[in-house]
C-alpha atoms as a PDB file:
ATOM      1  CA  UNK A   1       4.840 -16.007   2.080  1.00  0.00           C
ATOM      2  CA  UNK A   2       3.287 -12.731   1.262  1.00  0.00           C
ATOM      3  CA  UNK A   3       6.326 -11.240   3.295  1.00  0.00           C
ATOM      4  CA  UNK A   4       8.487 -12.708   1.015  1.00  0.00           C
ATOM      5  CA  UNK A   5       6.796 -11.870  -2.337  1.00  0.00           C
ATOM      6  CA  UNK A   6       7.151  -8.355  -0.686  1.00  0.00           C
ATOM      7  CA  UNK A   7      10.505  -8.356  -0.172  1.00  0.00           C
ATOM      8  CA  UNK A   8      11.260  -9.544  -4.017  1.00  0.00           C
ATOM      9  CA  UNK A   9       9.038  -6.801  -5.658  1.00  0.00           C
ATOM     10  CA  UNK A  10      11.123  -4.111  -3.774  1.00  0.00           C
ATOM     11  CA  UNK A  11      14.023  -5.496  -4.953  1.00  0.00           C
ATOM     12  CA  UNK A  12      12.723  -5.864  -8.210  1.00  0.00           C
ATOM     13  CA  UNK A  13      11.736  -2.385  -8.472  1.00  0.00           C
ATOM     14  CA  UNK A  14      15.053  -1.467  -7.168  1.00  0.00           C
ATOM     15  CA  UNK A  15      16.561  -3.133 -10.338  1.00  0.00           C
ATOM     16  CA  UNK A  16      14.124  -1.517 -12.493  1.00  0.00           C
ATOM     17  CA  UNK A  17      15.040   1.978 -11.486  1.00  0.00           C
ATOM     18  CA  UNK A  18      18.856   1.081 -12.296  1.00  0.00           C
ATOM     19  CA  UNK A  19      18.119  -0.687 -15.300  1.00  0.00           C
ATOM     20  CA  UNK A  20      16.004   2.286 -16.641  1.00  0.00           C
ATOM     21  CA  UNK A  21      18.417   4.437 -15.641  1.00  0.00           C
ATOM     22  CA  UNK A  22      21.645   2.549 -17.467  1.00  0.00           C
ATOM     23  CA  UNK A  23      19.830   2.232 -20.839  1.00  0.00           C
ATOM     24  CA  UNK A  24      20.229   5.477 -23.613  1.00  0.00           C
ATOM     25  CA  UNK A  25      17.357   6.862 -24.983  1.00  0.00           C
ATOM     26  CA  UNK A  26      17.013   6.536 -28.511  1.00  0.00           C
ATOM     27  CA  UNK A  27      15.765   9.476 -29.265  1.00  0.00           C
ATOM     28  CA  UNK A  28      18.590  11.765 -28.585  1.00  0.00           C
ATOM     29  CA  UNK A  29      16.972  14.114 -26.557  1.00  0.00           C
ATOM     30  CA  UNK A  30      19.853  16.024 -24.405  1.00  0.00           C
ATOM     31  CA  UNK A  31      22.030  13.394 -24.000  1.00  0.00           C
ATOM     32  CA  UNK A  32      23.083  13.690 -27.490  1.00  0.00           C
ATOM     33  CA  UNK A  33      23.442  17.451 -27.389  1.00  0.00           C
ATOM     34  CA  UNK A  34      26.480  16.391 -24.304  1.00  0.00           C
ATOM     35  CA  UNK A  35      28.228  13.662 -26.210  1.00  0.00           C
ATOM     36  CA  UNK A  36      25.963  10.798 -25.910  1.00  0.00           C
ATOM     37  CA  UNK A  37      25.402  10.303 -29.613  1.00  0.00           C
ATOM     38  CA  UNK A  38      29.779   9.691 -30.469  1.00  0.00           C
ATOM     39  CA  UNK A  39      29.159   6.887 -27.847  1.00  0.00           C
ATOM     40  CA  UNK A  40      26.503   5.339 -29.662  1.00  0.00           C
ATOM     41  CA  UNK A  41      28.123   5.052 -33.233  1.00  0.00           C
ATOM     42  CA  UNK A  42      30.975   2.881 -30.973  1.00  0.00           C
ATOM     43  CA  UNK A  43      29.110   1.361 -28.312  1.00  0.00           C
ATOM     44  CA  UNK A  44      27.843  -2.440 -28.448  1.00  0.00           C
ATOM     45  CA  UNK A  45      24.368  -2.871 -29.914  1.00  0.00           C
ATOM     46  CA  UNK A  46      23.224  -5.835 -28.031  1.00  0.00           C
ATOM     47  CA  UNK A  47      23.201  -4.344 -24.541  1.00  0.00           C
ATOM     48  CA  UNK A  48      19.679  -2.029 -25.722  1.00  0.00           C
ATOM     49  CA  UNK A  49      18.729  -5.672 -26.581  1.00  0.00           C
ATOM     50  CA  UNK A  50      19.336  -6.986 -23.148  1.00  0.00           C
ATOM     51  CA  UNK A  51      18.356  -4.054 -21.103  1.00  0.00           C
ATOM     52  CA  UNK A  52      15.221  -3.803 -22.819  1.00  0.00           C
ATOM     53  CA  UNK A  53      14.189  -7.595 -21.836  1.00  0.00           C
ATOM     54  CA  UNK A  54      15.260  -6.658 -18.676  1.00  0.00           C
ATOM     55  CA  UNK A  55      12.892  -3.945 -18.622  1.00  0.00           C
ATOM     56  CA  UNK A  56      10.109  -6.183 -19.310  1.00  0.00           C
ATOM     57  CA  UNK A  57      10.801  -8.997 -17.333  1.00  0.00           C
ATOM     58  CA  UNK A  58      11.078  -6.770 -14.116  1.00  0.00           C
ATOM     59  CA  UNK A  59       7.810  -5.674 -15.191  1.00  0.00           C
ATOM     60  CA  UNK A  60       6.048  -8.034 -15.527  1.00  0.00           C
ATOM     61  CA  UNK A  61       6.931  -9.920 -12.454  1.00  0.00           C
ATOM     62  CA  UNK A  62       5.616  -6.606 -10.740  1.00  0.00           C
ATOM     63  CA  UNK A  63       2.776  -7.180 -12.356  1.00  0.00           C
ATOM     64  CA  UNK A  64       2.062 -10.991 -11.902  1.00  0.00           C
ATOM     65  CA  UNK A  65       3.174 -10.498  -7.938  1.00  0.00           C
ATOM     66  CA  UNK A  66       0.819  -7.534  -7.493  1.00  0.00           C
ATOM     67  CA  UNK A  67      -1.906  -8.869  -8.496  1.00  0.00           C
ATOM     68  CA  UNK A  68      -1.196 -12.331  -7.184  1.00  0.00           C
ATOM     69  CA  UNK A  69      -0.349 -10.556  -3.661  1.00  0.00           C
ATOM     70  CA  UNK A  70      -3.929  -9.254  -4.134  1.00  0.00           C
ATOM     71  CA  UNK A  71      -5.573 -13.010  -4.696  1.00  0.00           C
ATOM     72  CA  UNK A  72      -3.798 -13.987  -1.788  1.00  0.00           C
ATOM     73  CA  UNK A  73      -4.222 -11.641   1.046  1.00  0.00           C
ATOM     74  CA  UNK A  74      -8.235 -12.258  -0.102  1.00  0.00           C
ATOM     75  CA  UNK A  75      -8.220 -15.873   0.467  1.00  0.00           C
ATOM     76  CA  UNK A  76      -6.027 -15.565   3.354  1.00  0.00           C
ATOM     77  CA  UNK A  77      -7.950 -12.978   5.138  1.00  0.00           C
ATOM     78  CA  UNK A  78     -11.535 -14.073   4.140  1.00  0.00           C
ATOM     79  CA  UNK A  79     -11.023 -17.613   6.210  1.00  0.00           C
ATOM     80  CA  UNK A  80      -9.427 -15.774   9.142  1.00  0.00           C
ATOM     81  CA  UNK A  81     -11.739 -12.697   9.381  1.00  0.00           C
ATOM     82  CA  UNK A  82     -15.063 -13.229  11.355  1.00  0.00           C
ATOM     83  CA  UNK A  83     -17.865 -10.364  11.021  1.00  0.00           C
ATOM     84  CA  UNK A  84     -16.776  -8.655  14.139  1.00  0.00           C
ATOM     85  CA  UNK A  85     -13.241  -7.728  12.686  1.00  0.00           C
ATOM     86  CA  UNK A  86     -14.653  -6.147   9.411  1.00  0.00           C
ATOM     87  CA  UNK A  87     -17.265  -3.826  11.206  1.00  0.00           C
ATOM     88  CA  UNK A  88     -15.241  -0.917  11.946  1.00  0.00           C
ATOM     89  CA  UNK A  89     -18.227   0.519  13.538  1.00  0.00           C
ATOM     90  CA  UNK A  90     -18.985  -2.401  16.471  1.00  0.00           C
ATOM     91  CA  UNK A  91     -15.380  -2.143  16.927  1.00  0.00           C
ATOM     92  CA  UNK A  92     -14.706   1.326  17.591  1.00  0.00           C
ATOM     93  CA  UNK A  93     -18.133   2.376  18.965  1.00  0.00           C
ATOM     94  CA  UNK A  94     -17.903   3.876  21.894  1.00  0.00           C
ATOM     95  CA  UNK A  95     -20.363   3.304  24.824  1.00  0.00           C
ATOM     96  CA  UNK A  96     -23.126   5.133  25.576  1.00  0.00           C
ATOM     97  CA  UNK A  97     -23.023   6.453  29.238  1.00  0.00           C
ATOM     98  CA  UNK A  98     -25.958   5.909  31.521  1.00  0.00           C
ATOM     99  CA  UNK A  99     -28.381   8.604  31.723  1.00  0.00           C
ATOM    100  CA  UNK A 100     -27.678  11.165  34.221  1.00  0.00           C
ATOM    101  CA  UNK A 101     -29.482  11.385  37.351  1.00  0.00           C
ATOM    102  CA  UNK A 102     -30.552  14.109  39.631  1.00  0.00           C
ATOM    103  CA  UNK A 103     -28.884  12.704  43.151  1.00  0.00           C
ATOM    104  CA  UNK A 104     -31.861  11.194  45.277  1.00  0.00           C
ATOM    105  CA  UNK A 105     -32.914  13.444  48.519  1.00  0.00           C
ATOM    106  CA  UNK A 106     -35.867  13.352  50.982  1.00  0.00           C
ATOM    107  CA  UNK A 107     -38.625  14.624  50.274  1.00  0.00           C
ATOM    108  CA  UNK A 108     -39.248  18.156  51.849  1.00  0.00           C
ATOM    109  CA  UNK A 109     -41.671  17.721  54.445  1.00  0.00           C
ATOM    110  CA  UNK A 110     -43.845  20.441  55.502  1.00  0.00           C
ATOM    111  CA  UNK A 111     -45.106  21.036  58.927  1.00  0.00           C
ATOM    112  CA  UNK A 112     -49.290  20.761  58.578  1.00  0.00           C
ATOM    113  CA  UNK A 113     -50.841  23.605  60.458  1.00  0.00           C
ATOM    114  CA  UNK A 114     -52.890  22.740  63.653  1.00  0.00           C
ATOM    115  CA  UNK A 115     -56.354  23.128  63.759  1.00  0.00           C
END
């Protein structure tokens, strides 16, 4: 499921991008200094209307599926996670080698003098 929602808010930021990109700016800005304002006085009015809802709606589902992606992957992983998983430190720890010994040899022995 979370795959899924995944999947949808790439697409929906996909569509975002476009529709951000299609819509004019209404300030002018450059694209009026290259023609874009002649296209304006003749274009439809309604599609700034429509792309701007657009806009929002892609948004906002961003939003809601963020944050519910969020609630879910914490109710989903708190059930299935045990303490051993979440301690990065038990888990990676590495073990501790045994203590190095000197190797184990006879004892010199000594002749004792004669008396």
């Amino acid at each position: 499921m979370i795959t899924t929602i995944l999947v949808l808010m790439i697409l929906v930021a996909l569509l975002l991008i476009i529709v951000i990109l299609v819509q004019n700016p209404k300030g002018g800005g450059i694209s009026s200094e290259f023609g874009g304002s002649s296209t304006q006085m003749f274009g439809v009015q309604k599609t700034g209307d429509i792309l701007e809802k657009l806009t929002w709606g892609f948004f906002a589902f961003l939003l809601v599926a963020a944050l519910g992606t969020v609630i879910l992957t914490k109710t989903v992983g708190s059930s299935a996670t045990t303490d051993s998983d979440v301690n990065v430190e038990k888990a990676t720890a590495m073990p501790t080698a045994p203590p190095a010994t000197a190797p184990v040899t006879a004892p010199a022995t000594t002749p004792t003098p004669a008396k």
